[in-house]
Protein backbone atom coordinates (compact mmCIF):
# COMPACT_ATOMS: atom_id res chain seq x y z
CA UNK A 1 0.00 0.00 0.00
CA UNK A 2 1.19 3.55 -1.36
CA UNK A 3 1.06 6.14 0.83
CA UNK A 4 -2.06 8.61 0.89
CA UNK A 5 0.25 11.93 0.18
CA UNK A 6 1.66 10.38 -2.70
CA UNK A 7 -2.33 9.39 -4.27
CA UNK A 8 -3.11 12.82 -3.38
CA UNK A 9 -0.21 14.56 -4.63
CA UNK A 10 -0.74 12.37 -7.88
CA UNK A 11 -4.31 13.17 -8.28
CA UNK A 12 -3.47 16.93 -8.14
CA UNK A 13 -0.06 16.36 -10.55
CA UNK A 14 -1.56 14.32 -13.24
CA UNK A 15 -4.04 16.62 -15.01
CA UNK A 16 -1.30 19.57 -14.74
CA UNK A 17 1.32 17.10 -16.59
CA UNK A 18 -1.68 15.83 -19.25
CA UNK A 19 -2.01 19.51 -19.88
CA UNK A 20 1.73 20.38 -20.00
CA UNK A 21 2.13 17.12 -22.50
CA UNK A 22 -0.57 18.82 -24.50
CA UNK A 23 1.49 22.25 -24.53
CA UNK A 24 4.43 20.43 -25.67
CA UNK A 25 3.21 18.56 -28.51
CA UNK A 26 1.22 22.16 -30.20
CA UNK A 27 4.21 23.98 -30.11
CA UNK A 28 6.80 21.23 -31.09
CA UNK A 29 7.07 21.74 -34.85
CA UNK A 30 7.80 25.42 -34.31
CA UNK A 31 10.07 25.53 -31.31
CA UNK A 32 11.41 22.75 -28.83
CA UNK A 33 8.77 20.14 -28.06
CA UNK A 34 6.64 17.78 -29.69
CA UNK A 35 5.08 14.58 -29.83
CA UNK A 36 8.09 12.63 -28.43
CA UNK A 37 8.69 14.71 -25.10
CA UNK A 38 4.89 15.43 -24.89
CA UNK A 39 3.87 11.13 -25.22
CA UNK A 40 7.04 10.82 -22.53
CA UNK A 41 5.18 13.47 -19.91
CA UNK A 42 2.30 11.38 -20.56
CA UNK A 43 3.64 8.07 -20.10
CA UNK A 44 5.68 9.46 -16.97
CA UNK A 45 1.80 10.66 -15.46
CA UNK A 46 0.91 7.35 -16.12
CA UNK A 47 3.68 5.32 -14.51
CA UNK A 48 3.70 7.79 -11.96
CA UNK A 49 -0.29 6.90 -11.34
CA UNK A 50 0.37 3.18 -11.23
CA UNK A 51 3.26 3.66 -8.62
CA UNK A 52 0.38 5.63 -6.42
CA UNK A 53 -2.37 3.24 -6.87
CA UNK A 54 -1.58 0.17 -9.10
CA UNK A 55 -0.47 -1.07 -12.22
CA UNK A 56 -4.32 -2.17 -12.74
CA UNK A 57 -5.73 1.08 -11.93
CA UNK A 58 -3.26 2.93 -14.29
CA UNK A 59 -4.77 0.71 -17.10
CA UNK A 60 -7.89 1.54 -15.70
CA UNK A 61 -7.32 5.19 -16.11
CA UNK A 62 -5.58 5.00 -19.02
CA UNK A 63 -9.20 3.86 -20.43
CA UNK A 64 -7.59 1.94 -23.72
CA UNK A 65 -4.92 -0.58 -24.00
CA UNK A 66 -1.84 0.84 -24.41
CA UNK A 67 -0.92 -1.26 -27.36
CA UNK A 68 -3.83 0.26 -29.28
CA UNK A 69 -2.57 3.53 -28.91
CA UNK A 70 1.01 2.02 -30.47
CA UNK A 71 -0.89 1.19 -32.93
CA UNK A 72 -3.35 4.12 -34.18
CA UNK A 73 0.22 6.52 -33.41
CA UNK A 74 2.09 4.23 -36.22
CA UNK A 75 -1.05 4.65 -38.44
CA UNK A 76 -1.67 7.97 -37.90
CA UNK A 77 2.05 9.44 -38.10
CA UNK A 78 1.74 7.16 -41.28
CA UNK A 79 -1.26 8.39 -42.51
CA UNK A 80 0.63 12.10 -42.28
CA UNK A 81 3.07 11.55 -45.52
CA UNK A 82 -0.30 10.34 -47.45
CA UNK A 83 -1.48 13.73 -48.72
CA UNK A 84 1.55 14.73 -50.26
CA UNK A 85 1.58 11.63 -52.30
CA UNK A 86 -1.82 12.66 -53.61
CA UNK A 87 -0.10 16.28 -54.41
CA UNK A 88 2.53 14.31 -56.76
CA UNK A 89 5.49 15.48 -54.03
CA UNK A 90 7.76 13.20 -51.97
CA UNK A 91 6.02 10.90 -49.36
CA UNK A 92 6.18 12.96 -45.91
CA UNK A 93 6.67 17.00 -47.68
CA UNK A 94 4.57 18.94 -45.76
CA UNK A 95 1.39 19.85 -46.53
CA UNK A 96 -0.02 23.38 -45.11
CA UNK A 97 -3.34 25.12 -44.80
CA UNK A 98 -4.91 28.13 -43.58
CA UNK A 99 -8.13 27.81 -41.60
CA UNK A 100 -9.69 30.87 -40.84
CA UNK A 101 -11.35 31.79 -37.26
CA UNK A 102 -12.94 34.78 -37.34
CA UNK A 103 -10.42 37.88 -37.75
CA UNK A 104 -7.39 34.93 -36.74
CA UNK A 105 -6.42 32.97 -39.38
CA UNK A 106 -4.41 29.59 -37.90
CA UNK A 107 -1.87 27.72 -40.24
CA UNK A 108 -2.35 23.98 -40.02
CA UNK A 109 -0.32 21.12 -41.63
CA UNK A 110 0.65 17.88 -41.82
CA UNK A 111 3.63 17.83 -39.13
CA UNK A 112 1.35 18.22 -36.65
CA UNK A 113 -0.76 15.35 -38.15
CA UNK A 114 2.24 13.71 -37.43
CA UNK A 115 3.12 14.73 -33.85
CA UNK A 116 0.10 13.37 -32.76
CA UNK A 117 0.99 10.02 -34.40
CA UNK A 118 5.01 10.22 -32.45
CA UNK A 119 3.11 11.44 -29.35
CA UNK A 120 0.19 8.18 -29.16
CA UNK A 121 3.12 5.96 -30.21
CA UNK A 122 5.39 6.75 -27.67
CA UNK A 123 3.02 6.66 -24.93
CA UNK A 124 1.47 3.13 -26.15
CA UNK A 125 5.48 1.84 -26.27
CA UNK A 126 6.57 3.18 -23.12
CA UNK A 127 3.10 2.11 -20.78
CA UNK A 128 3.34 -1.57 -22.72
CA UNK A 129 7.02 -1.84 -21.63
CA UNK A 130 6.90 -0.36 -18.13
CA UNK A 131 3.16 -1.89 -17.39
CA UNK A 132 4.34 -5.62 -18.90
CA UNK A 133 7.71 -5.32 -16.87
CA UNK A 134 5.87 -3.85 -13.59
CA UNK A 135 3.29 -7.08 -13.80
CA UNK A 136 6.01 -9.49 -14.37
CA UNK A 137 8.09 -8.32 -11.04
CA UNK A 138 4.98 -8.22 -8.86
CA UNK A 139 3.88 -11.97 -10.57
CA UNK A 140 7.18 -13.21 -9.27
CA UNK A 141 7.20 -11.91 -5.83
């Protein structure tokens, strides 16, 4: 049993580190960031969850199996180089557009299509690893 200041101190951390993770990975194509460091601040909330309460509950939280977010990351980071095949240009050239709100107009493209795909692979790899290695230890003891 985990002690209670760590559950509460990791039920007040967790949402500020989801939200910093989500910080990271919007700026990351323009400055230092993205989905790599933002899926490792996940993962980290995670693991840092399952150390509080349990491995089980982590999953729990986590509300899909890790491996299926390795796998929609892969074919979404994939899916990213598609649309400048359809352009005729090099698998993976970015691909930009402007989408007007209002008076702001907000440039969107394709690196941040694939971002998203780094940052849902990396947390998928790193909660199978550390989730598989925790429930291996704790089978053996």
């Amino acid at each position: 049993m985990t002690s209670s200041i760590l559950q509460t101190a990791t039920r007040l951390l967790m949402p500020l580190l989801l939200l910093f993770a989500v910080f990271l990975l919007l700026r990351g194509h323009n400055q230092p960031g993205g989905g790599f460091v933002g899926g490792l601040v996940v993962a980290a909330s995670f693991v840092l969850y399952s150390i509080a309460f349990s491995v089980e509950a982590a999953r729990r939280a986590l509300l899909v199996r890790s491996s299926t977010l390795l796998g929609i990351g892969l074919l979404v980071a994939l899916v990213s180089g598609l649309p400048a095949v359809v352009l005729g240009q090099p698998f993976m050239t970015s691909q930009w557009t402007t989408i007007a709100l209002g008076s702001t107009k907000l440039d969107v493209g394709t690196p941040l299509v694939f971002d998203i795909g780094v940052f849902l692979a990396v947390v998928g790899v790193v909660l199978t690893i550390v989730f598989t290695l925790t429930e291996a230890v704790l089978t053996e003891e």
